[in-house]
C-alpha atoms as a PDB file:
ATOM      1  CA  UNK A   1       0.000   0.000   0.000  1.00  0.00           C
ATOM      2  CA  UNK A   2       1.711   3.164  -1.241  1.00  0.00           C
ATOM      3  CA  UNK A   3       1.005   6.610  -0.104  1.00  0.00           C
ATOM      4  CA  UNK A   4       2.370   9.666  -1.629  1.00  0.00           C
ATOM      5  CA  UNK A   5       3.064  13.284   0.286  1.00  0.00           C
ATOM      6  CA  UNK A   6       2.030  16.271  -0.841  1.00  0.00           C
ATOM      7  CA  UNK A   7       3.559  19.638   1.035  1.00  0.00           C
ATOM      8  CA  UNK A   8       6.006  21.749   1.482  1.00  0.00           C
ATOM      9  CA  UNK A   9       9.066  21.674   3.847  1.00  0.00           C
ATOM     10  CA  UNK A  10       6.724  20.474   6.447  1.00  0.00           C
ATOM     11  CA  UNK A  11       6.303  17.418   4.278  1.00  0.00           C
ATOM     12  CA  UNK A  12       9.752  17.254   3.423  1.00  0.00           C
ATOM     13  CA  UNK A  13      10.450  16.974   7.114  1.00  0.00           C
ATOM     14  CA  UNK A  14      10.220  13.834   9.210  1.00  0.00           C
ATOM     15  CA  UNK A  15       6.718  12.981   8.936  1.00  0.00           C
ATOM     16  CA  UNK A  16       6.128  10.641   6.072  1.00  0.00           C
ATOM     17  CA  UNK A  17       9.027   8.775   7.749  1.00  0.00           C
ATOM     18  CA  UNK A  18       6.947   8.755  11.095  1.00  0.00           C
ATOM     19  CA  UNK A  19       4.148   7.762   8.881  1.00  0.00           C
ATOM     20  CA  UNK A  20       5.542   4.938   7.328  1.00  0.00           C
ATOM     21  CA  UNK A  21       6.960   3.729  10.919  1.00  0.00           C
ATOM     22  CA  UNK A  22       3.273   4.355  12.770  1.00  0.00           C
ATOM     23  CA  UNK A  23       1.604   2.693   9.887  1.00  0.00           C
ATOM     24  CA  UNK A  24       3.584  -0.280   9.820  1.00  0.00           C
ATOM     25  CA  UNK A  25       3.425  -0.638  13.333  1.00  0.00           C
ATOM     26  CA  UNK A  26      -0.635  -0.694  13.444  1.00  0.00           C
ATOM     27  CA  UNK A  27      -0.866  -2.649  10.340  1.00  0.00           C
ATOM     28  CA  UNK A  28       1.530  -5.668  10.408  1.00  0.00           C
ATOM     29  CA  UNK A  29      -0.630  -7.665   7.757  1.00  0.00           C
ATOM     30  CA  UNK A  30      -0.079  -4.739   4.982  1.00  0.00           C
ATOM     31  CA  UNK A  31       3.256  -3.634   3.288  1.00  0.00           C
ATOM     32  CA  UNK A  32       3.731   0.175   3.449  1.00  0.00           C
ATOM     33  CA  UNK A  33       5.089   2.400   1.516  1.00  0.00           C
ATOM     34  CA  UNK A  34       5.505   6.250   2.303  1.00  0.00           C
ATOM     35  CA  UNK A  35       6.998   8.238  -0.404  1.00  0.00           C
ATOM     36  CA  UNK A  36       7.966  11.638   0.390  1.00  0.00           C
ATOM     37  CA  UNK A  37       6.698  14.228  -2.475  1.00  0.00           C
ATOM     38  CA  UNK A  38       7.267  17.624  -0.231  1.00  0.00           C
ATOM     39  CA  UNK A  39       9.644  19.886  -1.283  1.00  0.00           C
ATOM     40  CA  UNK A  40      10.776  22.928   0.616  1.00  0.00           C
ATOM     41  CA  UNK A  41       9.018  26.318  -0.427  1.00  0.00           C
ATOM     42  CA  UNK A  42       6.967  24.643  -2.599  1.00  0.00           C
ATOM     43  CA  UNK A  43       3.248  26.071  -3.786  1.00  0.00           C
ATOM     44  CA  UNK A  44       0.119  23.783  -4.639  1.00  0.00           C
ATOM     45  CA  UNK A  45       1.170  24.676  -8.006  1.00  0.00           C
ATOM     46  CA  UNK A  46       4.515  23.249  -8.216  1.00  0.00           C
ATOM     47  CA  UNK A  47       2.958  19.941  -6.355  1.00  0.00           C
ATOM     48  CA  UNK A  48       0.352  19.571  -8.744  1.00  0.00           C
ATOM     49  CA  UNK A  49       3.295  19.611 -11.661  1.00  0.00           C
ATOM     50  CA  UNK A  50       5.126  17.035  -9.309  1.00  0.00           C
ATOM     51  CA  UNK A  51       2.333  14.999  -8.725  1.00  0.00           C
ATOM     52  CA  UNK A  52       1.412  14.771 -12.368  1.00  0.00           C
ATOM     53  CA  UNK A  53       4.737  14.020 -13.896  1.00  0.00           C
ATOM     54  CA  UNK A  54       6.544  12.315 -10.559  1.00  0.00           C
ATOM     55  CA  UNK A  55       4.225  11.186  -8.320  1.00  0.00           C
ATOM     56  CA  UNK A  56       2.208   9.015 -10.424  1.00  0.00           C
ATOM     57  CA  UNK A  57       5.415   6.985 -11.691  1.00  0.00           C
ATOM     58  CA  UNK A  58       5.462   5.304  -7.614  1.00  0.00           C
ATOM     59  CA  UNK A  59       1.501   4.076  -8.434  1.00  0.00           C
ATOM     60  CA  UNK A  60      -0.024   5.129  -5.151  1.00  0.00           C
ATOM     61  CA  UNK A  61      -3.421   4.078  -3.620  1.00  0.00           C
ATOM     62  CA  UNK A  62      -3.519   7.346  -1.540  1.00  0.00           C
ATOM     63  CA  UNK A  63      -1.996  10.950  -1.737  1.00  0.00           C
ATOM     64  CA  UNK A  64      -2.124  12.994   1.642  1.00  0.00           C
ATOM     65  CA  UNK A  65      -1.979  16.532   0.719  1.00  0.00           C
ATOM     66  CA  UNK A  66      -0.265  19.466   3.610  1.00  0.00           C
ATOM     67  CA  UNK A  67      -0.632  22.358   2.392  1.00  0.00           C
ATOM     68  CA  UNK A  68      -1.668  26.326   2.697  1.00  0.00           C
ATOM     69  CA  UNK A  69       0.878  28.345   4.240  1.00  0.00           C
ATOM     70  CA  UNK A  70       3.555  28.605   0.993  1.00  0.00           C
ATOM     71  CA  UNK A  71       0.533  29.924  -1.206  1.00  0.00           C
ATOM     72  CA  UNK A  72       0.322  32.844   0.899  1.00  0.00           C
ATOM     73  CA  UNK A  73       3.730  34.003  -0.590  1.00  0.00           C
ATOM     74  CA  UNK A  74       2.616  34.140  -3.872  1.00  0.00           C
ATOM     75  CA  UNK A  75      -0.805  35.520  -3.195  1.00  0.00           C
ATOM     76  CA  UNK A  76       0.544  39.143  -1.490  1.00  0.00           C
ATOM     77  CA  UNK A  77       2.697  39.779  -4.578  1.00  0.00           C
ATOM     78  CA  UNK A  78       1.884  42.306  -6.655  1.00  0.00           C
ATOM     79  CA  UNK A  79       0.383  42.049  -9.837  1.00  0.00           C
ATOM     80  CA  UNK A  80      -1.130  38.684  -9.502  1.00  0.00           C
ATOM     81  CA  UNK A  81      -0.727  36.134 -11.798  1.00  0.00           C
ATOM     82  CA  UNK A  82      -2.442  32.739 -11.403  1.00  0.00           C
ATOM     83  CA  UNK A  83       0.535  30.407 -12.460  1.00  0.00           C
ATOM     84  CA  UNK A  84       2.746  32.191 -10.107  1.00  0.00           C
ATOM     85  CA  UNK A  85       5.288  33.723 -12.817  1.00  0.00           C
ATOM     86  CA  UNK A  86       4.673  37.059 -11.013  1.00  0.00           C
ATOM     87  CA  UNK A  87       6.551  35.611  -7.708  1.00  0.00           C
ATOM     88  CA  UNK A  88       8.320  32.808  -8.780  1.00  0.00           C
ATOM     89  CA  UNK A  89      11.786  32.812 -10.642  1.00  0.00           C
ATOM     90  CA  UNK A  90      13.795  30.133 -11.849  1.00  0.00           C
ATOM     91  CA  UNK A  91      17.058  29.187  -9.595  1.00  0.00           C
ATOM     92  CA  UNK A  92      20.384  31.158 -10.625  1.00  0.00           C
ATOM     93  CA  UNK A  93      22.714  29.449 -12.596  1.00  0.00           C
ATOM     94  CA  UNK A  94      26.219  29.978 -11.119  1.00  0.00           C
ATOM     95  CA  UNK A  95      29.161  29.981 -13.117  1.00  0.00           C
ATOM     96  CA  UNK A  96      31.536  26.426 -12.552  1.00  0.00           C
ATOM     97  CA  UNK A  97      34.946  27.683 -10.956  1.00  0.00           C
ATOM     98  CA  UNK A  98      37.724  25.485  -9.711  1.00  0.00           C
ATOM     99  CA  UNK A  99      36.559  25.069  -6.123  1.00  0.00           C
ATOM    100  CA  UNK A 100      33.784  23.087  -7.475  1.00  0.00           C
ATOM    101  CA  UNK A 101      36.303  20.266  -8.000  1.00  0.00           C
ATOM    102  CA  UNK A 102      36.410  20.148  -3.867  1.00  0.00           C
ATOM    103  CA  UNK A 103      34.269  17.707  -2.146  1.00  0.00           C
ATOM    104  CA  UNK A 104      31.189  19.182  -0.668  1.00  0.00           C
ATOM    105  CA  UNK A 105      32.246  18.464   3.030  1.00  0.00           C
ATOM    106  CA  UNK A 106      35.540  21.082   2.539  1.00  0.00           C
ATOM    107  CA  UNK A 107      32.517  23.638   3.239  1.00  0.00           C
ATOM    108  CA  UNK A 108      32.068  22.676   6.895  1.00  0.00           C
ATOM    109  CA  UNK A 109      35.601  24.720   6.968  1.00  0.00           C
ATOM    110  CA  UNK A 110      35.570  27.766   8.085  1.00  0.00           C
ATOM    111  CA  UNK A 111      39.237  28.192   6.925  1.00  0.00           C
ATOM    112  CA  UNK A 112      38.692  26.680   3.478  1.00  0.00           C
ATOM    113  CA  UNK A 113      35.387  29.086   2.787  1.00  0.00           C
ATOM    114  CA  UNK A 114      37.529  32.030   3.757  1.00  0.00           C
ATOM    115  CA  UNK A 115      40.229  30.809   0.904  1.00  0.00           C
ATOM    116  CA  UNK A 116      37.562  30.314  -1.629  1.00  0.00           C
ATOM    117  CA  UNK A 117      35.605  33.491  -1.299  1.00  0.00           C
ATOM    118  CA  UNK A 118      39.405  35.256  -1.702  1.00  0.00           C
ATOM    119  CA  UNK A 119      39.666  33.693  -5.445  1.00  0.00           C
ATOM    120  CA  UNK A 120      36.580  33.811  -6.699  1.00  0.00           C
ATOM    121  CA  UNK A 121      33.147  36.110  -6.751  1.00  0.00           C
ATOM    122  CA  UNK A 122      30.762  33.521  -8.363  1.00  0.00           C
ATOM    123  CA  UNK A 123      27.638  33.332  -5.992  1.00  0.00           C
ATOM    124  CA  UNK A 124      27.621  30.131  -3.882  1.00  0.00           C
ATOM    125  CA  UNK A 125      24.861  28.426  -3.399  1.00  0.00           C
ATOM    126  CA  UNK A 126      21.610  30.550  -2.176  1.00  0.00           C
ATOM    127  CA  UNK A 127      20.741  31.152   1.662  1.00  0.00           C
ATOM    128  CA  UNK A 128      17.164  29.345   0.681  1.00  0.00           C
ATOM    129  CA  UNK A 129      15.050  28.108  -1.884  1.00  0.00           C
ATOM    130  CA  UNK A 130      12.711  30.379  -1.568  1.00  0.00           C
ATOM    131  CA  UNK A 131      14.866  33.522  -1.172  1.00  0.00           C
ATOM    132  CA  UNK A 132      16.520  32.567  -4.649  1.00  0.00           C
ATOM    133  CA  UNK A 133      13.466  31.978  -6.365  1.00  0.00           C
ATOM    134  CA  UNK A 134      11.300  34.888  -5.325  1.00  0.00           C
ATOM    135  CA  UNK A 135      11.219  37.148  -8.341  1.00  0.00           C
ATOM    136  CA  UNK A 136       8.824  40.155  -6.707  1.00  0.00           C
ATOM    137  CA  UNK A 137       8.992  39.509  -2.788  1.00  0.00           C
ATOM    138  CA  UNK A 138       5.144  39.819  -0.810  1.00  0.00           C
ATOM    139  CA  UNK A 139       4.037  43.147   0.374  1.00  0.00           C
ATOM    140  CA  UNK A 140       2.215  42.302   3.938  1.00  0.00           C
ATOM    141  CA  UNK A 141       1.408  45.304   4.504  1.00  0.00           C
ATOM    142  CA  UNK A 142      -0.362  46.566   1.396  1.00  0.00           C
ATOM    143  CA  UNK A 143      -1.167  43.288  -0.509  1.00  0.00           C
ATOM    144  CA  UNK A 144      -4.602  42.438  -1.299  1.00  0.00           C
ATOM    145  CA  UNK A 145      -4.032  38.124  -1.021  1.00  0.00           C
ATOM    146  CA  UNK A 146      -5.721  37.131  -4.297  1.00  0.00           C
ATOM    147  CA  UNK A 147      -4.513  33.776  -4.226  1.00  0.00           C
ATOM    148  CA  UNK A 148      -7.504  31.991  -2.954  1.00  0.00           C
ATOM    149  CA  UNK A 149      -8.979  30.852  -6.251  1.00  0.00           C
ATOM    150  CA  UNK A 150      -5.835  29.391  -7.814  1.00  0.00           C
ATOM    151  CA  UNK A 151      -4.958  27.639  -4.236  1.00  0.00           C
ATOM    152  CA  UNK A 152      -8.447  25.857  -4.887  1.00  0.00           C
ATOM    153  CA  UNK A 153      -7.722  25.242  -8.537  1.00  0.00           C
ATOM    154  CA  UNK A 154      -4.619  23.505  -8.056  1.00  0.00           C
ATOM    155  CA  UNK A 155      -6.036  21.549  -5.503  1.00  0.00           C
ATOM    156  CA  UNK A 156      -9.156  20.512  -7.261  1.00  0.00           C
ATOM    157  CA  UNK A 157      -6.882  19.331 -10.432  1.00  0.00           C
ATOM    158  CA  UNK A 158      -4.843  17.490  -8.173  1.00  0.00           C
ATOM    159  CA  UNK A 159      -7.949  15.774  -6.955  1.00  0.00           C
ATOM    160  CA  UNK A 160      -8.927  15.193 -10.719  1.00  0.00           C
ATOM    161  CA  UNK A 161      -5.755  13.812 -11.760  1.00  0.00           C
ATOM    162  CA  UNK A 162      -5.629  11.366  -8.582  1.00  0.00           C
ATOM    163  CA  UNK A 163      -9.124  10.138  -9.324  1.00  0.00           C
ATOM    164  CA  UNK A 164      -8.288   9.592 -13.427  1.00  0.00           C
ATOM    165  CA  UNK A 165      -5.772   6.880 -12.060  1.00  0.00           C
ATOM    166  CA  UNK A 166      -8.051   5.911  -9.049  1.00  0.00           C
ATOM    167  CA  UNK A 167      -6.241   7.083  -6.142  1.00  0.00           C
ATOM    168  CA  UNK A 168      -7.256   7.800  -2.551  1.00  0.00           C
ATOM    169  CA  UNK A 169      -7.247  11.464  -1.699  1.00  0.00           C
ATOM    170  CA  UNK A 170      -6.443  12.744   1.710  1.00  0.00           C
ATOM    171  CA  UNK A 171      -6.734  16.216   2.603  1.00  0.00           C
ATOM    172  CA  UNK A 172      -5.119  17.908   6.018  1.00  0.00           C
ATOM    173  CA  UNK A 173      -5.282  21.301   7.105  1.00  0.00           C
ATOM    174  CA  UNK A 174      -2.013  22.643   7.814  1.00  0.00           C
ATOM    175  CA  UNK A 175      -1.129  23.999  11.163  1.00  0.00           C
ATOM    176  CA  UNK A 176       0.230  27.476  12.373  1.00  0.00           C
ATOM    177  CA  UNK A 177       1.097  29.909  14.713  1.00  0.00           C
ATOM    178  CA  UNK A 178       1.222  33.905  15.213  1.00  0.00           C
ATOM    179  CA  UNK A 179       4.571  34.216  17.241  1.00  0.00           C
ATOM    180  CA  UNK A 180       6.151  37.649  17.097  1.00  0.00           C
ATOM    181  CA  UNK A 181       2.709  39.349  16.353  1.00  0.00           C
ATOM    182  CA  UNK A 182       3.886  41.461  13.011  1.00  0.00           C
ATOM    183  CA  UNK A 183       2.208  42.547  10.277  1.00  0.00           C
ATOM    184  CA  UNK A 184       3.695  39.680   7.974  1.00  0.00           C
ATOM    185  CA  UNK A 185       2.797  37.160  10.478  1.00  0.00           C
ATOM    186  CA  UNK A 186      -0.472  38.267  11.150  1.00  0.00           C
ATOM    187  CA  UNK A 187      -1.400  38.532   7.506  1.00  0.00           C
ATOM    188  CA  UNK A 188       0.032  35.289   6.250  1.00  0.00           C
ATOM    189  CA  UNK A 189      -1.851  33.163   8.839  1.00  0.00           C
ATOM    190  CA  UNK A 190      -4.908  35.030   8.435  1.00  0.00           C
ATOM    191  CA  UNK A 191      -4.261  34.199   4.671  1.00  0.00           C
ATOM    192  CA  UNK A 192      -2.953  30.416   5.317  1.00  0.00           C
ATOM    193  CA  UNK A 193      -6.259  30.185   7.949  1.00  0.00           C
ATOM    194  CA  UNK A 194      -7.983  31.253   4.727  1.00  0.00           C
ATOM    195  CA  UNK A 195      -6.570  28.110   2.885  1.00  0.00           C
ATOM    196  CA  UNK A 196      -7.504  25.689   5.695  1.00  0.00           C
ATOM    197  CA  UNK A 197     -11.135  26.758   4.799  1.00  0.00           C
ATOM    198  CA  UNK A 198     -10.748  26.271   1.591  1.00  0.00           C
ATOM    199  CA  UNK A 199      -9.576  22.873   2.381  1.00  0.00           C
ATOM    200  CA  UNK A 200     -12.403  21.966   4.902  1.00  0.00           C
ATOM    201  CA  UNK A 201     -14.622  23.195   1.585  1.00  0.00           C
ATOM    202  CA  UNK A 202     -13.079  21.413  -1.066  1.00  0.00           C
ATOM    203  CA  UNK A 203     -13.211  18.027   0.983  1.00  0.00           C
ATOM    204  CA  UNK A 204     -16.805  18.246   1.917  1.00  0.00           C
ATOM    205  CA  UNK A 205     -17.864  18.849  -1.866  1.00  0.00           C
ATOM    206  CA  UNK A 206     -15.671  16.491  -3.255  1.00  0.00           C
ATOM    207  CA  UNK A 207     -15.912  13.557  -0.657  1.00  0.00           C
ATOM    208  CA  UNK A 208     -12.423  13.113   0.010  1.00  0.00           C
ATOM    209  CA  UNK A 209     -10.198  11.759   3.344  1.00  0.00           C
ATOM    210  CA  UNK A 210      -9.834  14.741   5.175  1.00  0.00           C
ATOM    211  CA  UNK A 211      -8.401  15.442   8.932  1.00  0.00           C
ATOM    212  CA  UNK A 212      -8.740  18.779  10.120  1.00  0.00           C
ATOM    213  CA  UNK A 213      -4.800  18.984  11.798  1.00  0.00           C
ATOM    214  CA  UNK A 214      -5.055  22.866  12.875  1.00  0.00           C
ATOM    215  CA  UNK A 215      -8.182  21.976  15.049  1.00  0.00           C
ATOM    216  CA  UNK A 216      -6.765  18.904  16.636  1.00  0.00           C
ATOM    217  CA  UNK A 217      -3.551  20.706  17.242  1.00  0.00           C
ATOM    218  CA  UNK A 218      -5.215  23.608  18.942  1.00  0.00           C
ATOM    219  CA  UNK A 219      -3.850  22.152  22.429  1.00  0.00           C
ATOM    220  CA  UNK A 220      -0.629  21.484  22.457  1.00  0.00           C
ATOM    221  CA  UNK A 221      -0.091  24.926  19.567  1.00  0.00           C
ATOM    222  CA  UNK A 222       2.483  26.956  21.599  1.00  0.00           C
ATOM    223  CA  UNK A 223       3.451  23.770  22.994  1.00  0.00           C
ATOM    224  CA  UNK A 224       4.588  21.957  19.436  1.00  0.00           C
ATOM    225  CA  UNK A 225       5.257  24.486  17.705  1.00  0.00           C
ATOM    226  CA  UNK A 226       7.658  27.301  19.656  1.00  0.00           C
ATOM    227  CA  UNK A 227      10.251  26.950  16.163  1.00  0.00           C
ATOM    228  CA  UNK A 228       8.498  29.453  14.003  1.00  0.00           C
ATOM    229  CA  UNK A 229       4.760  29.857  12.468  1.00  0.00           C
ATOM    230  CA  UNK A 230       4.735  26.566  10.601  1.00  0.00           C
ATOM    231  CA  UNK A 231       7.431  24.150  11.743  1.00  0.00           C
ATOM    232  CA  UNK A 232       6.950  21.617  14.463  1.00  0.00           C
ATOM    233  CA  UNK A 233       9.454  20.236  16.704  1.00  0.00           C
ATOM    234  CA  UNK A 234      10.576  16.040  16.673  1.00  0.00           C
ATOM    235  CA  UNK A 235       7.327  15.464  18.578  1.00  0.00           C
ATOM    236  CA  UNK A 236       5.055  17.455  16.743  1.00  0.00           C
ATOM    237  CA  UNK A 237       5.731  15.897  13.263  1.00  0.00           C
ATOM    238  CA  UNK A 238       6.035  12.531  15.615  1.00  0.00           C
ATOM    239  CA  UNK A 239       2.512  13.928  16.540  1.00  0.00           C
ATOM    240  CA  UNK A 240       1.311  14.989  12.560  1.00  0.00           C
ATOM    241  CA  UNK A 241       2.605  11.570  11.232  1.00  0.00           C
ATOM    242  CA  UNK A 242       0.313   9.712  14.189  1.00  0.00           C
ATOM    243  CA  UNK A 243      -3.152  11.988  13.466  1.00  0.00           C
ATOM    244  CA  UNK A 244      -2.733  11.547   9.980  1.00  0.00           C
ATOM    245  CA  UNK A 245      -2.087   7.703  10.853  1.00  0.00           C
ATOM    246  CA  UNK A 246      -5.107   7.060  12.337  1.00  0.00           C
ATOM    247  CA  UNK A 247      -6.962   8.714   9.976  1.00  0.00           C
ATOM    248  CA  UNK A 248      -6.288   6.480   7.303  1.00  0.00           C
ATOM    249  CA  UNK A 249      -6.400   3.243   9.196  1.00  0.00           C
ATOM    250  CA  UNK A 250      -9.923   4.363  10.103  1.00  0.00           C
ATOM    251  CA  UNK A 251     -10.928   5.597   6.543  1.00  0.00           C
ATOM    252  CA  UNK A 252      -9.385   2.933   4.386  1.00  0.00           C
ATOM    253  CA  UNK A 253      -8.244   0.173   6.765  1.00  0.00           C
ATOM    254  CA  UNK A 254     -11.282  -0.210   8.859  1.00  0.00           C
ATOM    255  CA  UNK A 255     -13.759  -3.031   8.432  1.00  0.00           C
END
């Protein structure tokens, strides 16, 4: 029995491998397989192009789909596009210089980075994903969040596209957390609250799995998640991977 991860960097993270763990754990009659399909900073959009082209290649009987916050991003930049090109820009290309040769691990040195940086001015390798690839950053405080109908769109066609080959759909809403109480903070969990509804929505008209994470979480919030307004700590995605677990053991394992 397959299942396939939709998300972001909380996907990416260590809950399909808690998944996969819990899973086997309650179901010692069934062969699992968890393959992890999040990628950090990633949109519904780039998941749906994943999922299409990628995803379907490992056959899965279910998809589990995390996601809301990382199409806030796109939907408070300015002007508004609904494939994203207005926010999103392809990674930089960096010129090859000799240093390159060098293992990887020569980087953990603080002495050989020094050396490097003295001979060359190429760009390394960017601070983040998403830093390199935002093309026209959000503006929290003016932005008007227009993404809402093109987080639903993606979302529905992923549906489609899992149903053409007759897999399960699972839908969670994503958890998160105002911390330092800023404008950007404020506004992108309004927005990503926004998306959770739009979730909740989008499962009840189209009959899919759904858990409703960000209500279950409400608890142990400040507890779980004191890292920033979306990441959990070791038990929290120990804690994700579990809810989610038992949600598909009672949907689709259940007699």
């Amino acid at each position: 029995y397959t299942i396939f991860t939709i998300g972001g960097s909380t996907t990416a993270g260590s809950y399909p491998q808690s998944l996969h763990t819990y899973l086997s754990s309650n179901l010692p009659d069934t062969q699992i397989r968890v393959v992890n399909g999040g990628v950090p900073a990633w949109t519904t959009a780039e998941s749906l192009i994943n999922f299409a082209l990628r995803g379907l290649e490992y056959d899965p009987d279910l998809i589990v789909i995390y996601h809301a916050f990382n199409d806030t991003f796109p939907s408070c930049a300015a002007p508004f596009q609904a494939d994203y090109s207005h926010w999103r820009r392809r990674l930089p290309e960096f010129e090859p210089v000799i240093f390159d040769d060098f293992p990887t691990i020569l980087d953990h040195s603080a002495f050989y980075v020094a050396v490097r940086e003295l001979f060359t001015t190429t760009e390394r390798t960017p601070v983040s994903v998403l830093g390199a690839t935002t093309a026209n950053p959000p503006n929290w405080k003016d932005c008007e969040l227009n993404g809402r109908d093109t987080f639903r769109r993606n979302l529905i066609s992923i549906i489609g596209i899992a149903r053409a080959h007759e897999i399960e759909v699972m839908l969670v809403t994503q958890a998160h957390r105002i911390q330092n109480d800023n404008v950007r903070e404020i506004r992108q969990v309004g927005a990503a609250r926004e998306h959770n509804d739009i979730v909740r929505e989008i499962a009840a008209t189209y009959q899919t799995g759904f858990f409703d994470f960000d209500a279950f979480i409400e608890p142990r919030r400040e507890e779980l998640m004191h890292i920033d307004t979306v990441h959990f700590d070791r038990e929290g995605y120990a804690v994700l991977a579990q809810a989610i677990g038992d949600q598909i053991i009672a949907e689709y394992f259940s007699e």
